[in-house]
C-alpha atoms as a PDB file:
ATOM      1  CA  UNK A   1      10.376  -4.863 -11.486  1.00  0.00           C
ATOM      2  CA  UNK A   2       9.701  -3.409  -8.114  1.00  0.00           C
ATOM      3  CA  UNK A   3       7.920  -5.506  -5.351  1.00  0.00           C
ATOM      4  CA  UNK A   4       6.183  -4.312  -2.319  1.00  0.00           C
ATOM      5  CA  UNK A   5       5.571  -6.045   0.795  1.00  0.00           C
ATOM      6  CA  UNK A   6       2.951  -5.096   3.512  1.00  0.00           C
ATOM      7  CA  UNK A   7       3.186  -5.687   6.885  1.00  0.00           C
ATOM      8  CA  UNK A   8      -0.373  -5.500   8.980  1.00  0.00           C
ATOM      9  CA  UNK A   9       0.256  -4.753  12.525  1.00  0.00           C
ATOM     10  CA  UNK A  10      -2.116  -4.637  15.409  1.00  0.00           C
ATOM     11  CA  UNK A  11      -0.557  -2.540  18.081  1.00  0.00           C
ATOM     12  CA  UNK A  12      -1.934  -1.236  21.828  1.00  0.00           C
ATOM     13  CA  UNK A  13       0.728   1.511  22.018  1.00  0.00           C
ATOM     14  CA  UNK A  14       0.991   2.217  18.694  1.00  0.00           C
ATOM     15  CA  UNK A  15       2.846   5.609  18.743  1.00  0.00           C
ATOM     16  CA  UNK A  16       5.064   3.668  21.029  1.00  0.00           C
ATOM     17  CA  UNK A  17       5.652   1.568  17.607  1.00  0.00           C
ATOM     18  CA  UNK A  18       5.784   4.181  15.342  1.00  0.00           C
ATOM     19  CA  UNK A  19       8.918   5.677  17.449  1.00  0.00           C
ATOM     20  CA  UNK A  20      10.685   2.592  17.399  1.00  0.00           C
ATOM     21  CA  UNK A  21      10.000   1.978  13.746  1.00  0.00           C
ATOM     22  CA  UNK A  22      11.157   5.315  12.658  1.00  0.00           C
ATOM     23  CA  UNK A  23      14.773   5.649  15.145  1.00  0.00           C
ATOM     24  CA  UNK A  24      15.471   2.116  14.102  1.00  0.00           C
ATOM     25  CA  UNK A  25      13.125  -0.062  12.125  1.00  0.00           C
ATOM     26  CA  UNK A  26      12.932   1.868   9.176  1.00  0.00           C
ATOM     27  CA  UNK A  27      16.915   2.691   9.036  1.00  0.00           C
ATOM     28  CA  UNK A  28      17.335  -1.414   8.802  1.00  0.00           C
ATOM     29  CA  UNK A  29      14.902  -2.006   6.179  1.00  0.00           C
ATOM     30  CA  UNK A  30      17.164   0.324   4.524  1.00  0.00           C
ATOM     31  CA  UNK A  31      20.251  -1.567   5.224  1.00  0.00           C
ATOM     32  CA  UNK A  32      18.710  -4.814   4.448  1.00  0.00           C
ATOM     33  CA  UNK A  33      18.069  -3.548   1.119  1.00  0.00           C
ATOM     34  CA  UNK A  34      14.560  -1.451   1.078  1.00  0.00           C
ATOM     35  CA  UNK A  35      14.152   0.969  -1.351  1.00  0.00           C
ATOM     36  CA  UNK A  36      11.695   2.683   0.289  1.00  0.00           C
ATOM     37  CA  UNK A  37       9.850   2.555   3.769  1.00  0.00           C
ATOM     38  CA  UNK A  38       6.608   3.786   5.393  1.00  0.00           C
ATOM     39  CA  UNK A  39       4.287   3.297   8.280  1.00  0.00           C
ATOM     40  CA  UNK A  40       0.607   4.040   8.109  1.00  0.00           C
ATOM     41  CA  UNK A  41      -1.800   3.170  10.070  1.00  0.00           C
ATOM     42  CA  UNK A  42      -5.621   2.905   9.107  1.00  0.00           C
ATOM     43  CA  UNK A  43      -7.930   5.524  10.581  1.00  0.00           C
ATOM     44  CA  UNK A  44     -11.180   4.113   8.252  1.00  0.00           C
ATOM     45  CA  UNK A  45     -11.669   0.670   7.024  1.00  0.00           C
ATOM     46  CA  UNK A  46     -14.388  -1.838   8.914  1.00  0.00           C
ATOM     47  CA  UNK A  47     -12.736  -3.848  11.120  1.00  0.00           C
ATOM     48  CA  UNK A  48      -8.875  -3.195   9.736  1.00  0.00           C
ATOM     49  CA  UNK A  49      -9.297  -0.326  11.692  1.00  0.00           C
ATOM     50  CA  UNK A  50      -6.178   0.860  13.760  1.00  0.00           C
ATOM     51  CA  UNK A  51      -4.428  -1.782  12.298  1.00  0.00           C
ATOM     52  CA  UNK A  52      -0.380  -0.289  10.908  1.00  0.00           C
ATOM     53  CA  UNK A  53       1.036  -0.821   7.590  1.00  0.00           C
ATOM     54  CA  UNK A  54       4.587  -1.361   7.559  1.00  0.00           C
ATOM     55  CA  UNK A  55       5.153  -0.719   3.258  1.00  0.00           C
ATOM     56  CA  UNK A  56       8.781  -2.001   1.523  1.00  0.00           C
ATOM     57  CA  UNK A  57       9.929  -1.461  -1.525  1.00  0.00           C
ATOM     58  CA  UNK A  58      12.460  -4.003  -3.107  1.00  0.00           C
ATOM     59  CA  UNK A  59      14.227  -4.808  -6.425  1.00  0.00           C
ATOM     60  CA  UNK A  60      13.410  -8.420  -6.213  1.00  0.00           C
ATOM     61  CA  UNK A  61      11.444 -11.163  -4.039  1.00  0.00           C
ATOM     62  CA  UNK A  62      14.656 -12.860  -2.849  1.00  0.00           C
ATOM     63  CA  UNK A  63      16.191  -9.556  -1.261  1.00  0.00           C
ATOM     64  CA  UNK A  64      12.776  -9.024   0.599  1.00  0.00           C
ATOM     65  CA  UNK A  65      13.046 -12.823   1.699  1.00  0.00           C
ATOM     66  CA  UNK A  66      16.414 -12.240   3.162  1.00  0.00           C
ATOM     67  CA  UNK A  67      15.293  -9.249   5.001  1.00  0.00           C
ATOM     68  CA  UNK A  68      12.231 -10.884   6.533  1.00  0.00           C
ATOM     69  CA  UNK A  69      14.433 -13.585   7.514  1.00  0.00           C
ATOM     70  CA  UNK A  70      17.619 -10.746   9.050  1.00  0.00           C
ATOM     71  CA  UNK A  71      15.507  -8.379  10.843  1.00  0.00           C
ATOM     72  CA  UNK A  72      13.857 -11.792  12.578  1.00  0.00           C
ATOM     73  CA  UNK A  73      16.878 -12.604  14.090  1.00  0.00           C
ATOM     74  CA  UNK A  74      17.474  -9.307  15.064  1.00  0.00           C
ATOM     75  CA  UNK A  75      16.664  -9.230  19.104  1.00  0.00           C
ATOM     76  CA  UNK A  76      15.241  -5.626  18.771  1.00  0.00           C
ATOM     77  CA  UNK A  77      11.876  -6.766  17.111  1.00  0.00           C
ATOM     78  CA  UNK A  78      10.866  -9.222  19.403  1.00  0.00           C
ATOM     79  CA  UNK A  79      11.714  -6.800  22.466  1.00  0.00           C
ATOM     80  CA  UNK A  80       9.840  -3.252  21.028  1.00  0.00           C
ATOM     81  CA  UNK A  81       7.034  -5.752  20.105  1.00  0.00           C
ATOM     82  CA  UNK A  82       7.029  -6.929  23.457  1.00  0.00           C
ATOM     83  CA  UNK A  83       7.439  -3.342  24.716  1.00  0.00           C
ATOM     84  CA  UNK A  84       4.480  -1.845  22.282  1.00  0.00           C
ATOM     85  CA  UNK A  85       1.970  -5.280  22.414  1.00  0.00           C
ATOM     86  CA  UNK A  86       2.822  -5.589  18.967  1.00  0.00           C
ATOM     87  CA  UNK A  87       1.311  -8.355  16.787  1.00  0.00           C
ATOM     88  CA  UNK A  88       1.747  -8.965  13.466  1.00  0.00           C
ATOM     89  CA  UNK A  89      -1.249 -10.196  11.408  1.00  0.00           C
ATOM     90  CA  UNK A  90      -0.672 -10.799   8.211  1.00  0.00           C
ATOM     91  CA  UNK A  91       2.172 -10.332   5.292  1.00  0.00           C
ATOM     92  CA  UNK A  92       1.902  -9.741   1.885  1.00  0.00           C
ATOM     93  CA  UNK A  93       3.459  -9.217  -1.252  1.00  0.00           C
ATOM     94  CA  UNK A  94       2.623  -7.142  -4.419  1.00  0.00           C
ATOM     95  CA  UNK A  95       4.331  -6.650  -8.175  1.00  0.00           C
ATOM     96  CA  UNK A  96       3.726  -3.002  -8.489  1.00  0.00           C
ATOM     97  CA  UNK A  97       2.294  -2.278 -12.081  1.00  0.00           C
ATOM     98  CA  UNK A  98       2.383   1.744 -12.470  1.00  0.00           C
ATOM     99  CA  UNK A  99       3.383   5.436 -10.362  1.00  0.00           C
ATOM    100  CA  UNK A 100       1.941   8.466 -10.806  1.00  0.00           C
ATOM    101  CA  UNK A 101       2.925  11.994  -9.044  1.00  0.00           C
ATOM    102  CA  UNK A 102       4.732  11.749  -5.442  1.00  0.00           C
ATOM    103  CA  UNK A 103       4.244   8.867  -3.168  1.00  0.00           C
ATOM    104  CA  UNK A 104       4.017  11.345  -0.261  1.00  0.00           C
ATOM    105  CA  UNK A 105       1.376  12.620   2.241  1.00  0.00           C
ATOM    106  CA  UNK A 106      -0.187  12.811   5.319  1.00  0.00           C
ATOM    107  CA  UNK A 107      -2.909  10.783   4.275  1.00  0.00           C
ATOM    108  CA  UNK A 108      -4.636   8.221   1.633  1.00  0.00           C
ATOM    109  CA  UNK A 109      -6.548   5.665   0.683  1.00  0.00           C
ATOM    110  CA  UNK A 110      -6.393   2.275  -0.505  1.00  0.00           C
ATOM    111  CA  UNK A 111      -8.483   0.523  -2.815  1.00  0.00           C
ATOM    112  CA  UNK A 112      -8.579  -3.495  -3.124  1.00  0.00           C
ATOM    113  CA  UNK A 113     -10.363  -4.743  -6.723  1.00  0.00           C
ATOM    114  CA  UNK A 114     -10.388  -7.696  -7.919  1.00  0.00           C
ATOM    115  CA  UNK A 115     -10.685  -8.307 -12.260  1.00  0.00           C
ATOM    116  CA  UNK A 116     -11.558 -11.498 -14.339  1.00  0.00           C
ATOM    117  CA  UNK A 117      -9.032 -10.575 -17.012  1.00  0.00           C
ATOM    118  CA  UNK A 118      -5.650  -9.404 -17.108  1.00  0.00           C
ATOM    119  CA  UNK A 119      -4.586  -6.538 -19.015  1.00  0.00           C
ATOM    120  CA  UNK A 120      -1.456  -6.080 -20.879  1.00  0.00           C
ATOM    121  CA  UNK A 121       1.324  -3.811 -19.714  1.00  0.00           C
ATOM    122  CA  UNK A 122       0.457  -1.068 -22.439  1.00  0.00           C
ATOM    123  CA  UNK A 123      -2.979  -1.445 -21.272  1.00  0.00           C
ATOM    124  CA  UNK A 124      -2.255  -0.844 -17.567  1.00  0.00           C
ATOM    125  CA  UNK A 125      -0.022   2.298 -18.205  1.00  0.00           C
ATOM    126  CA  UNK A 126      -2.486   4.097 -20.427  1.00  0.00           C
ATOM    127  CA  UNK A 127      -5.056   3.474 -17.914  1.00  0.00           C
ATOM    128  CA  UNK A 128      -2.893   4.629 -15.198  1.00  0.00           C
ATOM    129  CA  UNK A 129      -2.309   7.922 -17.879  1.00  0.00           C
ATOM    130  CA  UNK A 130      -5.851   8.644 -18.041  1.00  0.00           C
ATOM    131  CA  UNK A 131      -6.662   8.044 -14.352  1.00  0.00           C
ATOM    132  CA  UNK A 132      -3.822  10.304 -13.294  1.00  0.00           C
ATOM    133  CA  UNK A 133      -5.127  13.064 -15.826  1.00  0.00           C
ATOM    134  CA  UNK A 134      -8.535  13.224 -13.537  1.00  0.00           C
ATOM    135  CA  UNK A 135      -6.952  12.253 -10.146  1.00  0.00           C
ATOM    136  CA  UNK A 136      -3.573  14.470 -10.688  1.00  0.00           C
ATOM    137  CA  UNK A 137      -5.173  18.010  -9.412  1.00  0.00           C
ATOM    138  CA  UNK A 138      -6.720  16.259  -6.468  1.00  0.00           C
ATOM    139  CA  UNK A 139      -3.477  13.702  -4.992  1.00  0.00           C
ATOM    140  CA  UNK A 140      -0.293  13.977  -4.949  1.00  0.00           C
ATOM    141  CA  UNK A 141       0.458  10.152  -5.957  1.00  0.00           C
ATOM    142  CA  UNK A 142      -0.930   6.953  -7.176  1.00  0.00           C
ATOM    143  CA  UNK A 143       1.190   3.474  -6.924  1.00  0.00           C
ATOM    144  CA  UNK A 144      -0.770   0.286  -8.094  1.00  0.00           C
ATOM    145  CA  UNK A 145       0.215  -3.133  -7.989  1.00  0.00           C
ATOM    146  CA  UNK A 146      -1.505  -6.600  -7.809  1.00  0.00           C
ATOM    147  CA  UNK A 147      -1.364  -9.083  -5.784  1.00  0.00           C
ATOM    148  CA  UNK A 148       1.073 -12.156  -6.104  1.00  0.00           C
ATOM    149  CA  UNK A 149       1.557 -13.851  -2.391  1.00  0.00           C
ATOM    150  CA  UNK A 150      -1.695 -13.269  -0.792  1.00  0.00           C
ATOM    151  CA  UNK A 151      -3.745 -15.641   0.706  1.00  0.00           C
ATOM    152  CA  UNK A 152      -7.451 -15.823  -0.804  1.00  0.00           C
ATOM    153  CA  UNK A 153      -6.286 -11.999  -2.029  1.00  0.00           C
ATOM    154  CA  UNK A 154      -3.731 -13.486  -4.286  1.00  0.00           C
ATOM    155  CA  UNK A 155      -4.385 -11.728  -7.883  1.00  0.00           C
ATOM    156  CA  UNK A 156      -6.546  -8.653  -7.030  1.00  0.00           C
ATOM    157  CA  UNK A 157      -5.196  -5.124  -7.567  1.00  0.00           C
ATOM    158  CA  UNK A 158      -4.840  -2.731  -4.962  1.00  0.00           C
ATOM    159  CA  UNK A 159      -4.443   1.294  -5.566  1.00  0.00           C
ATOM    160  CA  UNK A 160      -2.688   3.652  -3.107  1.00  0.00           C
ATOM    161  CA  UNK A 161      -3.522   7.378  -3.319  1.00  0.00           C
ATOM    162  CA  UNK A 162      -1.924   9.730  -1.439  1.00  0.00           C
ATOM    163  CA  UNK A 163      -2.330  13.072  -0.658  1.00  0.00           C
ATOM    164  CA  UNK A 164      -2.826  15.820   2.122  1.00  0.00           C
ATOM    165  CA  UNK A 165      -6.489  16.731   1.776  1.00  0.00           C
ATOM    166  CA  UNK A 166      -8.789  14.026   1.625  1.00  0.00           C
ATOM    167  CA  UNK A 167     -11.769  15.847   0.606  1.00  0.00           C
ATOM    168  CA  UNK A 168      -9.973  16.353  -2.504  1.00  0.00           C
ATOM    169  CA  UNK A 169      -9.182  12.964  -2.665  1.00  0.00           C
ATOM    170  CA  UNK A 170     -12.335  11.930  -2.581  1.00  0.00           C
ATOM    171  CA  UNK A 171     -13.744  14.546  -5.230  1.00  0.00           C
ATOM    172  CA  UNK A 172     -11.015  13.558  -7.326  1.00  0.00           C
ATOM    173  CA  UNK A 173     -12.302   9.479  -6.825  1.00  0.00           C
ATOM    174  CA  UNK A 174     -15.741  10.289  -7.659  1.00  0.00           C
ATOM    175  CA  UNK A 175     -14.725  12.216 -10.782  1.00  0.00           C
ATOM    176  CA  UNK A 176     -12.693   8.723 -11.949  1.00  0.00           C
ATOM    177  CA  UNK A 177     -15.389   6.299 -11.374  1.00  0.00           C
ATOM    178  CA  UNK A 178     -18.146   8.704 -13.138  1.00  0.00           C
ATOM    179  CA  UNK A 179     -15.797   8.805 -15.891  1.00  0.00           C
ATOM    180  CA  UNK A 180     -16.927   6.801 -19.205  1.00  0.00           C
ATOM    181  CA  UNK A 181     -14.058   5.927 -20.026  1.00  0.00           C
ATOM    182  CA  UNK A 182     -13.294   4.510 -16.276  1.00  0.00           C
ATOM    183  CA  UNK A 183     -16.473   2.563 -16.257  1.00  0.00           C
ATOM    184  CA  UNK A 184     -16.152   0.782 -20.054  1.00  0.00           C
ATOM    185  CA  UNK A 185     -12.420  -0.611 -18.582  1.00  0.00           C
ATOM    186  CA  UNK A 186     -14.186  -1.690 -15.717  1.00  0.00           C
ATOM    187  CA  UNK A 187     -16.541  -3.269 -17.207  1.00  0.00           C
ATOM    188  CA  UNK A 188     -14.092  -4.991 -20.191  1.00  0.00           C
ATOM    189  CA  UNK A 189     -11.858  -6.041 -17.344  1.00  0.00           C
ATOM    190  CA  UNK A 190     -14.791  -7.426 -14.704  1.00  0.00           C
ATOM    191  CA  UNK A 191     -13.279  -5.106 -12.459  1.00  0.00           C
ATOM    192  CA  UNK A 192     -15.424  -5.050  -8.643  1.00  0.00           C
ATOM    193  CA  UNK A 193     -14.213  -2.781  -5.831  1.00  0.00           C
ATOM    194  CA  UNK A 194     -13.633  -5.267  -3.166  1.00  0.00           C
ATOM    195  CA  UNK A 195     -13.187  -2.295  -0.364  1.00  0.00           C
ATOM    196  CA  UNK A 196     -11.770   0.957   0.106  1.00  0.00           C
ATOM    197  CA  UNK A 197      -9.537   2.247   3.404  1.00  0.00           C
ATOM    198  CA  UNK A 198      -8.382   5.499   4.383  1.00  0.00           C
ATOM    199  CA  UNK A 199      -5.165   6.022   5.967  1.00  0.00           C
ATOM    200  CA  UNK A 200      -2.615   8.389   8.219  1.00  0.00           C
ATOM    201  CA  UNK A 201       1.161   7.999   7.176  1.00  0.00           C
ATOM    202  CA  UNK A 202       2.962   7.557  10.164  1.00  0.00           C
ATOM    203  CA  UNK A 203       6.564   7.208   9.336  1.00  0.00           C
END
């Protein structure tokens, strides 16, 4: 399976951050056993606004442990978020459940939604088929996952689009949830968007 763990960071010089994350930050997460790294940082979403997204990738939940636990006692954190008036507010961690397309672009959103019933892994592929058959010629990636260490978010769903255009994005989202289909899983699964964010990658 492939975890993901999100890092929310409040910054005041937050280019400063993303410079220091990309020469050095991001090569270590690599080293420490990342699969894959990214910074974002949210242009649109209430009062999560400006707040960064540091995103990791990782085989399993002990090799994301250890690297928490590493790049703390590396001295270089505590000085560029000294340097940058860095704070981090809050950590999470996700099971991711399906892909679709490339993970890439300059922009995105994120969806949070929470469900009163879980479906089964067949279940949450072919609805990943069919949304990725509307979204597909308006993103350039999906990636969901739910929720396993989380606070009171623990067990809710969250859905990253990507993509370079979000005007397309958005035509492509309002073509998914006017879908029948879209709405009768909803509905069978008591799904409820929770809140929607729109994002710049950074790094």
């Amino acid at each position: 399976m492939t975890y993901l763990v999100g890092i929310q960071i409040r910054a005041e010089d937050s280019v400063g951050f993303a410079n220091e994350f990309e020469s050095w930050t991001k090569p270590l997460f690599a080293e420490l056993g990342a699969t894959s790294v990214r910074l974002s940082q949210t242009i649109y979403g209430g009062d999560t606004a400006g707040v960064m997204l540091a995103a990791a990738t990782f085989d399993s939940i002990q090799t994301a442990a250890e690297l928490e636990k590493n790049m703390n006692a590396d001295p270089r954190v505590g000085e560029t978020m000294a340097k940058t008036g860095a704070q981090r507010v809050g950590r999470s961690l996700l099971v991711v459940r399906s892909e679709r397309g490339e993970l890439s672009g300059e922009y995105g959103s994120a969806l949070m939604i929470s469900s009163t019933s879980q479906p089964t892994e067949e279940e949450t592929q072919k609805m990943a088929d069919d949304g990725w058959a509307i979204m597909g010629d308006h993103v350039n990636g999906i990636r969901q996952g739910q929720m396993i260490a989380a606070g009171e978010r623990t067990g809710m769903w969250v859905a990253g689009t990507y993509t370079d255009n979000l005007d397309e994005l958005m035509a492509g989202s309002a073509k998914l949830f006017a879908d029948s289909n879209t709405q009768q899983n909803m509905a069978r699964f008591g799904n409820q968007l929770v809140s929607r964010s729109i994002f710049r990658t950074l790094v």
